[in-house]
C-alpha atoms as a PDB file:
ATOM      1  CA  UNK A   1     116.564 113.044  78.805  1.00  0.00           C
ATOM      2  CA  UNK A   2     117.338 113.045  82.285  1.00  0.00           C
ATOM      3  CA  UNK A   3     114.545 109.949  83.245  1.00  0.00           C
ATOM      4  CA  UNK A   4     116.493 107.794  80.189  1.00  0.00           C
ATOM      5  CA  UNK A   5     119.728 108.611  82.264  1.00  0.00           C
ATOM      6  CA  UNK A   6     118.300 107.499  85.297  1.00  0.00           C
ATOM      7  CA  UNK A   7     116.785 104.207  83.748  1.00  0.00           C
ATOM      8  CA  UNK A   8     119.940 103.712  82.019  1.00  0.00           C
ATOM      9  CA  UNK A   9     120.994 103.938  85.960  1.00  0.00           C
ATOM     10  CA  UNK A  10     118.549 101.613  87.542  1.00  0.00           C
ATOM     11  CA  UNK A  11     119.432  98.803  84.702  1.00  0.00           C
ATOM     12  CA  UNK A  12     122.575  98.617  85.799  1.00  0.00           C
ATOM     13  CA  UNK A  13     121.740  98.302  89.315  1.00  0.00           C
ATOM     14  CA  UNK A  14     119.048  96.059  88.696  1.00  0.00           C
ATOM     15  CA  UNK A  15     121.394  93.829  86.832  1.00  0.00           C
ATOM     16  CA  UNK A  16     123.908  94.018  88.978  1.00  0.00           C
ATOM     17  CA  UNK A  17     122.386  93.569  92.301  1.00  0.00           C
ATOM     18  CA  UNK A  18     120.484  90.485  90.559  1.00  0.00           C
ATOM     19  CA  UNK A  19     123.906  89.053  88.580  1.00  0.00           C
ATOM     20  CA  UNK A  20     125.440  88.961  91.839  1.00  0.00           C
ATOM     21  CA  UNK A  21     122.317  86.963  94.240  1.00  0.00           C
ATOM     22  CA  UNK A  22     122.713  84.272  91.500  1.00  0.00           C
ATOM     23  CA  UNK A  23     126.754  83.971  91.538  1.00  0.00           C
ATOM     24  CA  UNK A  24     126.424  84.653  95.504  1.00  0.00           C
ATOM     25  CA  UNK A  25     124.236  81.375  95.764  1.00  0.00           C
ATOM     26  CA  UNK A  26     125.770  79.291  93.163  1.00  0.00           C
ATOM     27  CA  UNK A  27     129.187  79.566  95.034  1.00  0.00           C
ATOM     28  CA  UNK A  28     127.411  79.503  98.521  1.00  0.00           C
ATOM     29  CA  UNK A  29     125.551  75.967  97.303  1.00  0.00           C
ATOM     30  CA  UNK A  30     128.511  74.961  95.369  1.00  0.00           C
ATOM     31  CA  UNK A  31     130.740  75.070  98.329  1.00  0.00           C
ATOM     32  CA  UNK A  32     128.469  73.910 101.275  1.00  0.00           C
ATOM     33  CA  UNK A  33     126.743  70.545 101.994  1.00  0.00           C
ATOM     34  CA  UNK A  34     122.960  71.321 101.856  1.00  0.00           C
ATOM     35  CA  UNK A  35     121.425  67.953 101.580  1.00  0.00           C
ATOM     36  CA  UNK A  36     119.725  68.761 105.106  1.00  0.00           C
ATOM     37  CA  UNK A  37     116.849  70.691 104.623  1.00  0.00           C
ATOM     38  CA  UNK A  38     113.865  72.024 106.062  1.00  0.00           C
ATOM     39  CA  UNK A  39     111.215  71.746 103.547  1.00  0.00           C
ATOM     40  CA  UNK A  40     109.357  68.717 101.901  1.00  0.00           C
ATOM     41  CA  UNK A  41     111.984  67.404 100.271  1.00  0.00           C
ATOM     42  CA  UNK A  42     109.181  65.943  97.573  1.00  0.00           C
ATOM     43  CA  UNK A  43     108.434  69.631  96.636  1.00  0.00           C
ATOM     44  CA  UNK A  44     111.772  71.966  97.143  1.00  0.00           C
ATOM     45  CA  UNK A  45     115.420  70.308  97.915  1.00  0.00           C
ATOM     46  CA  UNK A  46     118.649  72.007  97.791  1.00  0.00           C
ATOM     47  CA  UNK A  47     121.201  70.060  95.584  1.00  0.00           C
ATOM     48  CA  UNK A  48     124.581  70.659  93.925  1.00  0.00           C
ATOM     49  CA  UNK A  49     123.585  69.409  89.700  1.00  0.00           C
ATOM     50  CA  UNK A  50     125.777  70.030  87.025  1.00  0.00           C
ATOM     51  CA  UNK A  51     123.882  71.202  83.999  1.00  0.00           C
ATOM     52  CA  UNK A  52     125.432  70.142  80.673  1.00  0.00           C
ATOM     53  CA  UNK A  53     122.982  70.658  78.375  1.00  0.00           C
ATOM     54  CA  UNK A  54     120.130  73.160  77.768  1.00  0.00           C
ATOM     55  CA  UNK A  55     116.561  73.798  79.628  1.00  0.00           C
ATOM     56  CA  UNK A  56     115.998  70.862  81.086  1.00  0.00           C
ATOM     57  CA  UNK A  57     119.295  69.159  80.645  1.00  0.00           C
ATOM     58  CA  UNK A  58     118.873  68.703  77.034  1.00  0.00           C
ATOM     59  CA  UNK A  59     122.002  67.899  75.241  1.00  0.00           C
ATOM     60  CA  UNK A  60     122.849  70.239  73.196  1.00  0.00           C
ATOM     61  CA  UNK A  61     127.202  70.893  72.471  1.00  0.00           C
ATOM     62  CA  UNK A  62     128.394  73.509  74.662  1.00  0.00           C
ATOM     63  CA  UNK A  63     129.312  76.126  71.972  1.00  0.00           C
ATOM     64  CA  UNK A  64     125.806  75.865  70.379  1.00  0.00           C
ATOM     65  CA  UNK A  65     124.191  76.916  73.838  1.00  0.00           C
ATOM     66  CA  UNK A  66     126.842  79.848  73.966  1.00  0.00           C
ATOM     67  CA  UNK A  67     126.135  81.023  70.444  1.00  0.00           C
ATOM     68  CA  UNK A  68     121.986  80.551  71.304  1.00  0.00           C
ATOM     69  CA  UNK A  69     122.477  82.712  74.468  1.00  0.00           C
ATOM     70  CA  UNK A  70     124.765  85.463  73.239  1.00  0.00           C
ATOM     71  CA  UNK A  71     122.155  86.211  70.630  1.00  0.00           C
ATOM     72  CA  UNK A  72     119.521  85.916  73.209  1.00  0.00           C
ATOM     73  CA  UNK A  73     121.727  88.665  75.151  1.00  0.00           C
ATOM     74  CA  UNK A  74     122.056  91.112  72.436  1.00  0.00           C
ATOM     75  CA  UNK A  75     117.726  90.766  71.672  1.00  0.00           C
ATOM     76  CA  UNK A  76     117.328  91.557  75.339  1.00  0.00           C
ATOM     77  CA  UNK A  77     119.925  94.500  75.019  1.00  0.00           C
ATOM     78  CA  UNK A  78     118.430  95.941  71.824  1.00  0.00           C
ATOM     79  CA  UNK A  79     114.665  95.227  73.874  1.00  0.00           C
ATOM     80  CA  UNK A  80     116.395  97.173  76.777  1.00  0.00           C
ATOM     81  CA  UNK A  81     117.818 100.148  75.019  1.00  0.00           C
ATOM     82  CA  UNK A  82     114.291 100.570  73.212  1.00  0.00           C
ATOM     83  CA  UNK A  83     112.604 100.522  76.687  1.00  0.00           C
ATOM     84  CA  UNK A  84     114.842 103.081  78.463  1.00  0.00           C
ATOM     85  CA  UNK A  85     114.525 105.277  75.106  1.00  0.00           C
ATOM     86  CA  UNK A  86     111.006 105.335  75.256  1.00  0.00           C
ATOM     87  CA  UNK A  87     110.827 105.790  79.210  1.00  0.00           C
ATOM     88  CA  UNK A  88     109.074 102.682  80.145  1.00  0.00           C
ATOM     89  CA  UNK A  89     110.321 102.005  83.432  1.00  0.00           C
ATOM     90  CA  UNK A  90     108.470  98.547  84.395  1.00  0.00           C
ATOM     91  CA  UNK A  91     109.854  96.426  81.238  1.00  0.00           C
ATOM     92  CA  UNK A  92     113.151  97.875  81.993  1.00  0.00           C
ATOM     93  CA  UNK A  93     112.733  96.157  85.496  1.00  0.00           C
ATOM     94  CA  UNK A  94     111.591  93.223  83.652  1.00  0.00           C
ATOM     95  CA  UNK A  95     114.409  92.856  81.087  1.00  0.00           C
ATOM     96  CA  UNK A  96     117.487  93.679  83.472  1.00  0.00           C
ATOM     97  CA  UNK A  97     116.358  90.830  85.660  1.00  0.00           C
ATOM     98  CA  UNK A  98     116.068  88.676  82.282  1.00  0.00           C
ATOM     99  CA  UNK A  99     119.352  90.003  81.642  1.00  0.00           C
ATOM    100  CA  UNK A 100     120.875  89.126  84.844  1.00  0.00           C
ATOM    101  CA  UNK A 101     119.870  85.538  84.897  1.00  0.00           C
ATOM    102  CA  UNK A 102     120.743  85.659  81.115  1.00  0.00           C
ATOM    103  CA  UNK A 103     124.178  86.597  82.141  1.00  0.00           C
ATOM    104  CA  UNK A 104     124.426  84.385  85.068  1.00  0.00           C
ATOM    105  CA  UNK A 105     124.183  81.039  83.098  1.00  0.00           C
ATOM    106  CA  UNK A 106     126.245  81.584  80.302  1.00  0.00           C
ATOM    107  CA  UNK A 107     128.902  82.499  82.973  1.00  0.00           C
ATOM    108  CA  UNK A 108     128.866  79.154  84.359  1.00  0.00           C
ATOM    109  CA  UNK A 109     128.878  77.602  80.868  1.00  0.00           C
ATOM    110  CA  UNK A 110     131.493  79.723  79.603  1.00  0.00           C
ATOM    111  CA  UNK A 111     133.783  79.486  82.976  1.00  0.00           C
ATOM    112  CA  UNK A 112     132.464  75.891  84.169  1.00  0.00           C
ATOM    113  CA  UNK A 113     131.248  74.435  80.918  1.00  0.00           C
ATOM    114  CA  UNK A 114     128.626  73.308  82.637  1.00  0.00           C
ATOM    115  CA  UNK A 115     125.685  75.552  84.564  1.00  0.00           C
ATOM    116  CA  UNK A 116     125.532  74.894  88.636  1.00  0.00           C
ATOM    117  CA  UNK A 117     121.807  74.101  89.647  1.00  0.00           C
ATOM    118  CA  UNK A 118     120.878  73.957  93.116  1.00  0.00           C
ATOM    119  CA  UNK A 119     117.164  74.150  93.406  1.00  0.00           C
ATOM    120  CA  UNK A 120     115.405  70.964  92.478  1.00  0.00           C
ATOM    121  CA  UNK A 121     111.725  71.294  92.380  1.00  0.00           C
ATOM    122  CA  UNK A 122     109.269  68.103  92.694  1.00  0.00           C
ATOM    123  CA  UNK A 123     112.491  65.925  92.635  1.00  0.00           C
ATOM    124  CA  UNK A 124     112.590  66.659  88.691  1.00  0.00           C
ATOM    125  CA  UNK A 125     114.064  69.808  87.520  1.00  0.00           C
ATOM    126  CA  UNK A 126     117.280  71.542  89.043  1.00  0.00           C
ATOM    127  CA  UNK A 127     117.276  75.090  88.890  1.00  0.00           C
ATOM    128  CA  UNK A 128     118.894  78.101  90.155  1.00  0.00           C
ATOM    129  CA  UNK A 129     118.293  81.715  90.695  1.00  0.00           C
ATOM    130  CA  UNK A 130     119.375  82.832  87.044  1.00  0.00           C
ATOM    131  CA  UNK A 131     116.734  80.709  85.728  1.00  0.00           C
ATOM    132  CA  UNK A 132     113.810  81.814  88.069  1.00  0.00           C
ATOM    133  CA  UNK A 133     115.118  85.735  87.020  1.00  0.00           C
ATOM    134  CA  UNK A 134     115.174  84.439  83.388  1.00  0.00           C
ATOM    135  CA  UNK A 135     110.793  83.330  83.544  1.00  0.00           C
ATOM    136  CA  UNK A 136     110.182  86.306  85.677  1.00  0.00           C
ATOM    137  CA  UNK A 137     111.716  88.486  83.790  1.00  0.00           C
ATOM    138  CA  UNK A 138     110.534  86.956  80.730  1.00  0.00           C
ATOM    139  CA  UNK A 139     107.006  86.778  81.818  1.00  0.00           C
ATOM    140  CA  UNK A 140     107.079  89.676  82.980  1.00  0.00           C
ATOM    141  CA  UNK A 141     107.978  91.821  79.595  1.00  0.00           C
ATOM    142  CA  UNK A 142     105.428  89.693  78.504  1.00  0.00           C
ATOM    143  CA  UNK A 143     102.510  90.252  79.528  1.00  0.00           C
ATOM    144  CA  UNK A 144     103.509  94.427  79.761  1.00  0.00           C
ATOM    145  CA  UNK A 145     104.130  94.091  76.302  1.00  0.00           C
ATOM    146  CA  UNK A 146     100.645  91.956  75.512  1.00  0.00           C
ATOM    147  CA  UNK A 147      98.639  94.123  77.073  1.00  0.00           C
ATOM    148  CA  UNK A 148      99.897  97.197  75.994  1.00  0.00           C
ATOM    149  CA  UNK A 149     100.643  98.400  79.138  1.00  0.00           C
ATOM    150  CA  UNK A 150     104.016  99.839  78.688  1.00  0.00           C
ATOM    151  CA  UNK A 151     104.203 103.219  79.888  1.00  0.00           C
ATOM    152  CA  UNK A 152     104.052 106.184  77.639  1.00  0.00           C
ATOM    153  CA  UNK A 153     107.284 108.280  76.593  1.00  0.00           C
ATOM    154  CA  UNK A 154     108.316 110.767  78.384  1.00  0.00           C
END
C-alpha cells in the first residue's frame, strides 16, 4: 500500500513539474521575439502559431476538440489509476507526462481558444512541449504495454 501512495506521489509531481515546462515556455515564446535563432532554420525554428484546429491544424469546432480531449483525459486517468494500483511504476511515468501535455493543450484551447505552438519542425508542423510529452508519453505506455513489460504488482 505504501509504494501505490508513493506512485500516487510521483504522478503528481511528474505532472506537475511537466504541466508547468509547457505553460513556462508557451508564455516565455508567447511573450518574446524569437525569430533569431541558432539552428537550421530548415530543420528547427522557434515561432509564435496559433493553433485553431486539431493535430495538424485540422479544423475541427473548438468545443468538439474540448469534448475529444476531456474524454481522452479521463482514459488516461482511469489508465493511470490502474497503473499505480497494480504498482507499475514506468507506465505511470509514461502516462503523467501524457497527462501533462494532455492538460497543457486543452488549457490553451479552453483559456485561448486556440493552442500556442512554438516549435516548427522542417518549416511544416508547429508544435510545442505538450505535444512532444503527449507522443512520448504515448509511445511510451505503448510499447510497455506491447511488450508486456509492465512491472509486476507489488
Amino acid at each position: 500500500m505504501r509504494f501505490r501512495r508513493g506512485l500516487l506521489f510521483h504522478t503528481v509531481v511528474i505532472t506537475t513539474v511537466f504541466l508547468f515546462a509547457d505553460r513556462f515556455t508557451k508564455q516565455l515564446f508567447r511573450t518574446n521575439d524569437f525569430q533569431t535563432t541558432f539552428l537550421n532554420p530548415r530543420i528547427l525554428r522557434f515561432v509564435q502559431h496559433e493553433n485553431y484546429g486539431i493535430i495538424a491544424n485540422i479544423p475541427i469546432p473548438r468545443v468538439v476538440t474540448i469534448v475529444i480531449t476531456i474524454f481522452f483525459l479521463a482514459l488516461i486517468l482511469r489508465l493511470l489509476a490502474r497503473s499505480v494500483e497494480n504498482g507499475a511504476g514506468r507506465e505511470v511515468v509514461f502516462l503523467s507526462i501524457l497527462l501533462a501535455g494532455a492538460i497543457g493543450n486543452l488549457w490553451d484551447r479552453i483559456v485561448q481558444g486556440y493552442v500556442f505552438d512554438w516549435i516548427l519542425l522542417f518549416g511544416k508542423s508547429a508544435i510545442n512541449f505538450a505535444d512532444i510529452f503527449i507522443v512520448v508519453g504515448l509511445f511510451g505506455f505503448l510499447k510497455l504495454t506491447k511488450r508486456g513489460k509492465t512491472e509486476p504488482r507489488v
